[in-house]
N, C-alpha and C. Protein backbone atom coordinates (compact mmCIF):
# COMPACT_ATOMS: atom_id res chain seq x y z
N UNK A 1 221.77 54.40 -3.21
CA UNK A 1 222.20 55.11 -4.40
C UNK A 1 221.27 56.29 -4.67
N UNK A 2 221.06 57.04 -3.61
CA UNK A 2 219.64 58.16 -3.62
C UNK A 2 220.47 59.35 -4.47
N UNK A 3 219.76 59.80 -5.30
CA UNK A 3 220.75 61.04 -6.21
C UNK A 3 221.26 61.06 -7.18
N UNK A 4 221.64 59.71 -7.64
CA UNK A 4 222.23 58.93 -8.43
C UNK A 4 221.19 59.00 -9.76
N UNK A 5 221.41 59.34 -11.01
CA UNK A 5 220.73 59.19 -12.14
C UNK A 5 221.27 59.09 -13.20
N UNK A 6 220.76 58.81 -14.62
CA UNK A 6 221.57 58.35 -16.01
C UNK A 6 220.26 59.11 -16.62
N UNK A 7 220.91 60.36 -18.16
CA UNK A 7 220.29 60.38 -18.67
C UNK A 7 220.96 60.46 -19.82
N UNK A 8 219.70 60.45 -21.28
CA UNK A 8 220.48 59.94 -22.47
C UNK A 8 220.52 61.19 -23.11
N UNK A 9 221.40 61.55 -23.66
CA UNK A 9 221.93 63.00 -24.30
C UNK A 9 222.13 62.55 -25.66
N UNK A 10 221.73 62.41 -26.70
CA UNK A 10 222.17 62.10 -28.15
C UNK A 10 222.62 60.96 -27.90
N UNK A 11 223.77 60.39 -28.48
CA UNK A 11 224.78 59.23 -28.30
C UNK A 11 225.41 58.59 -27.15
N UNK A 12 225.17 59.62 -25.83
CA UNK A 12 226.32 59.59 -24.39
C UNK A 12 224.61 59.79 -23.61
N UNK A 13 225.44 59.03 -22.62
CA UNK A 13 224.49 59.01 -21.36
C UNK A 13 225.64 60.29 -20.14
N UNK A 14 224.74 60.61 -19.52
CA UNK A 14 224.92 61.63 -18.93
C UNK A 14 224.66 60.88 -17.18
N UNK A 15 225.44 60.95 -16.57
CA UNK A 15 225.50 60.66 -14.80
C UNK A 15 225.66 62.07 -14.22
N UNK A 16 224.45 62.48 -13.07
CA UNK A 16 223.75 63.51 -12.92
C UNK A 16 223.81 63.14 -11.00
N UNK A 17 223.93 64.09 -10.47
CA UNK A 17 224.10 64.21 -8.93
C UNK A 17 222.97 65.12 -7.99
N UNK A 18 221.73 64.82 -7.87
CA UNK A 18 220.82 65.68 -7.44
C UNK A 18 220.86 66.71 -8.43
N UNK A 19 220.34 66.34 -9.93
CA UNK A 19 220.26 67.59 -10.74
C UNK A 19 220.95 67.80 -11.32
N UNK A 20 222.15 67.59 -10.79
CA UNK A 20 223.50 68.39 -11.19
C UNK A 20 224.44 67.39 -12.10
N UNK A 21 224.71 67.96 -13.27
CA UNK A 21 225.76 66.92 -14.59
C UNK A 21 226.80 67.20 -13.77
N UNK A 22 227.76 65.63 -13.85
CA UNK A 22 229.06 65.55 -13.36
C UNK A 22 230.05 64.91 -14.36
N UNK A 23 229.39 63.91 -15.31
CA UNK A 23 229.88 63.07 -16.04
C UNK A 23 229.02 62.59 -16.89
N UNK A 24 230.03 62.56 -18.50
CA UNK A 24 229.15 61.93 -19.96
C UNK A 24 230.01 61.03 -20.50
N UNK A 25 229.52 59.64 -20.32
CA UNK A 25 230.25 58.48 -20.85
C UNK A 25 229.29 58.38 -22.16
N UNK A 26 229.71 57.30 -23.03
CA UNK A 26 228.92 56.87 -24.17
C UNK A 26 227.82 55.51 -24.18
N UNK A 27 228.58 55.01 -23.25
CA UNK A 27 227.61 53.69 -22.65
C UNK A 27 226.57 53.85 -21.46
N UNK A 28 225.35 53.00 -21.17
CA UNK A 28 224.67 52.88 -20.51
C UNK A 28 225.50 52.53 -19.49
N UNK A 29 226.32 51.23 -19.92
CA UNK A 29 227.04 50.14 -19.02
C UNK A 29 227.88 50.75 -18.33
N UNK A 30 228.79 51.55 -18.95
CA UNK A 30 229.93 52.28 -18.18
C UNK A 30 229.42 53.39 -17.27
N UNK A 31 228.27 53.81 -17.35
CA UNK A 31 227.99 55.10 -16.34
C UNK A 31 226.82 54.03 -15.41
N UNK A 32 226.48 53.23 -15.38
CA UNK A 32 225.79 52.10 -14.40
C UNK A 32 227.42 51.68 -13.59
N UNK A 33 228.33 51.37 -14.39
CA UNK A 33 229.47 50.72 -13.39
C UNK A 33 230.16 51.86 -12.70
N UNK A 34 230.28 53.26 -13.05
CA UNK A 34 230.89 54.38 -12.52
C UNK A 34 230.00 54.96 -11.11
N UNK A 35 228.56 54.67 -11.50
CA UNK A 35 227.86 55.16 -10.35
C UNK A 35 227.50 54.08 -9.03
N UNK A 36 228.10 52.71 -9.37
CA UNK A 36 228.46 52.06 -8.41
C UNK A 36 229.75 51.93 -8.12
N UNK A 37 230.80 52.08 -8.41
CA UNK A 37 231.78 52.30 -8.05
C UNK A 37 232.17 53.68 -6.88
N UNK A 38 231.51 54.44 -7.48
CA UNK A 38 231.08 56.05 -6.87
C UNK A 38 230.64 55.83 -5.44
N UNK A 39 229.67 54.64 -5.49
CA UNK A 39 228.41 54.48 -4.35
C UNK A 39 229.48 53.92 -3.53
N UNK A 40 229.83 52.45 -3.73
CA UNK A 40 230.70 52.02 -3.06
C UNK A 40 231.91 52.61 -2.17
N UNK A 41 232.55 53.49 -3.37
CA UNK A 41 233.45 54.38 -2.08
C UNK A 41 233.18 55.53 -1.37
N UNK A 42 231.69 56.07 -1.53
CA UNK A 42 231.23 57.08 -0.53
C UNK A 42 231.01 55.82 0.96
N UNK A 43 230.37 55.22 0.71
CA UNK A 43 230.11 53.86 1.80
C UNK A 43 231.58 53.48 2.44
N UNK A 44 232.59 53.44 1.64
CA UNK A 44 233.58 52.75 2.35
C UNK A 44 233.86 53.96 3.28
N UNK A 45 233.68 55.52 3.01
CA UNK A 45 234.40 56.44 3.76
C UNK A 45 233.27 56.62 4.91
N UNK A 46 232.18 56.73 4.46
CA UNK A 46 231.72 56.61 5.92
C UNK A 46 231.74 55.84 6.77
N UNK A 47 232.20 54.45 6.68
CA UNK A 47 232.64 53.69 8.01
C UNK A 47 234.00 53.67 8.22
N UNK A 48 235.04 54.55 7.75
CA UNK A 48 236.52 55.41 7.90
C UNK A 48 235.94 56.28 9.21
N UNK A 49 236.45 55.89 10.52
CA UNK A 49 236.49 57.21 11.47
C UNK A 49 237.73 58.28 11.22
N UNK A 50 236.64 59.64 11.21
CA UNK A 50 237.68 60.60 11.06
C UNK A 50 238.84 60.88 12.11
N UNK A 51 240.07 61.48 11.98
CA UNK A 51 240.95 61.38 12.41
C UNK A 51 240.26 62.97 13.21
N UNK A 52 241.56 62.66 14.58
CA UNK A 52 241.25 63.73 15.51
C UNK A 52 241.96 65.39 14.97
N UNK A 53 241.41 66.62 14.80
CA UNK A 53 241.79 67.52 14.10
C UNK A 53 242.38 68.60 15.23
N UNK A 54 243.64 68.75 15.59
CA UNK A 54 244.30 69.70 16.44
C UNK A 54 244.39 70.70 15.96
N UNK A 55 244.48 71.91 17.05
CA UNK A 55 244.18 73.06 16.31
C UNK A 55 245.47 73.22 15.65
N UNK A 56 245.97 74.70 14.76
CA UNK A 56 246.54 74.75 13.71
C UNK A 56 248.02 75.67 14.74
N UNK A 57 249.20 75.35 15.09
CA UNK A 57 249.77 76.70 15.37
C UNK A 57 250.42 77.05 14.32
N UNK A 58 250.88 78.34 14.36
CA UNK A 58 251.07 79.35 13.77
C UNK A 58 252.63 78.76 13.39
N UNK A 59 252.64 78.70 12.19
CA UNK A 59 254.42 78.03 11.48
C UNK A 59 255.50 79.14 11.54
N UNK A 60 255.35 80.64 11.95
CA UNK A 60 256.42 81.19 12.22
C UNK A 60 255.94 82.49 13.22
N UNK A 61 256.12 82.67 14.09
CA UNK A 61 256.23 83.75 15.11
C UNK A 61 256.31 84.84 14.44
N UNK A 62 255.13 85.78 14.86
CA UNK A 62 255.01 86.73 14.39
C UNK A 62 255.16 88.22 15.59
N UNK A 63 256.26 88.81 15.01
CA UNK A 63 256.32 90.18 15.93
C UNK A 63 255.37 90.98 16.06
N UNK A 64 255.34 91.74 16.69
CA UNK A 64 254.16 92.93 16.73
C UNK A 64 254.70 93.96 16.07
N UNK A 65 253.97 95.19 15.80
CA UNK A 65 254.66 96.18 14.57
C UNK A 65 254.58 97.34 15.40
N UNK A 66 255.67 97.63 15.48
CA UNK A 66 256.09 99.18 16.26
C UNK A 66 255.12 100.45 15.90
N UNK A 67 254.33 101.10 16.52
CA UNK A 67 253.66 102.10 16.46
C UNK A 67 254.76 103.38 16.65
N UNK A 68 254.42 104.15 15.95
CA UNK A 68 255.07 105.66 16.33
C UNK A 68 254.37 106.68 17.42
């Protein structure tokens, strides 16, 4: 959970991403269960092998443009 932080803003806790605000719940509890939930499905995608990426062709044939 490296990156992962909670800080308290007035009334709302604040869930923070290397520094960076992403999300302000009002509970401790709910931004502790959001940033494992979070954790959990970055983890599930990295043991997802990515699919094989073919290159892109071109969806309509393109003419060449008549010079004068």
């Amino acid at each position: 959970m490296t990156g992962y932080s909670m800080v308290k803003v007035g009334n709302d806790y604040v869930v923070q991403v290397n520094d960076k605000c992403i999300l302000k719940v009002g509970s401790r509890r709910k931004a502790a269960q959001l940033i494992s939930e979070a954790t959990d499905l970055l983890n599930a995608l990295a043991t997802v092998p990515s699919p094989e990426i073919a290159p892109e062709a071109p969806s309509l044939a393109r003419e060449a443009p008549e010079l004068p």
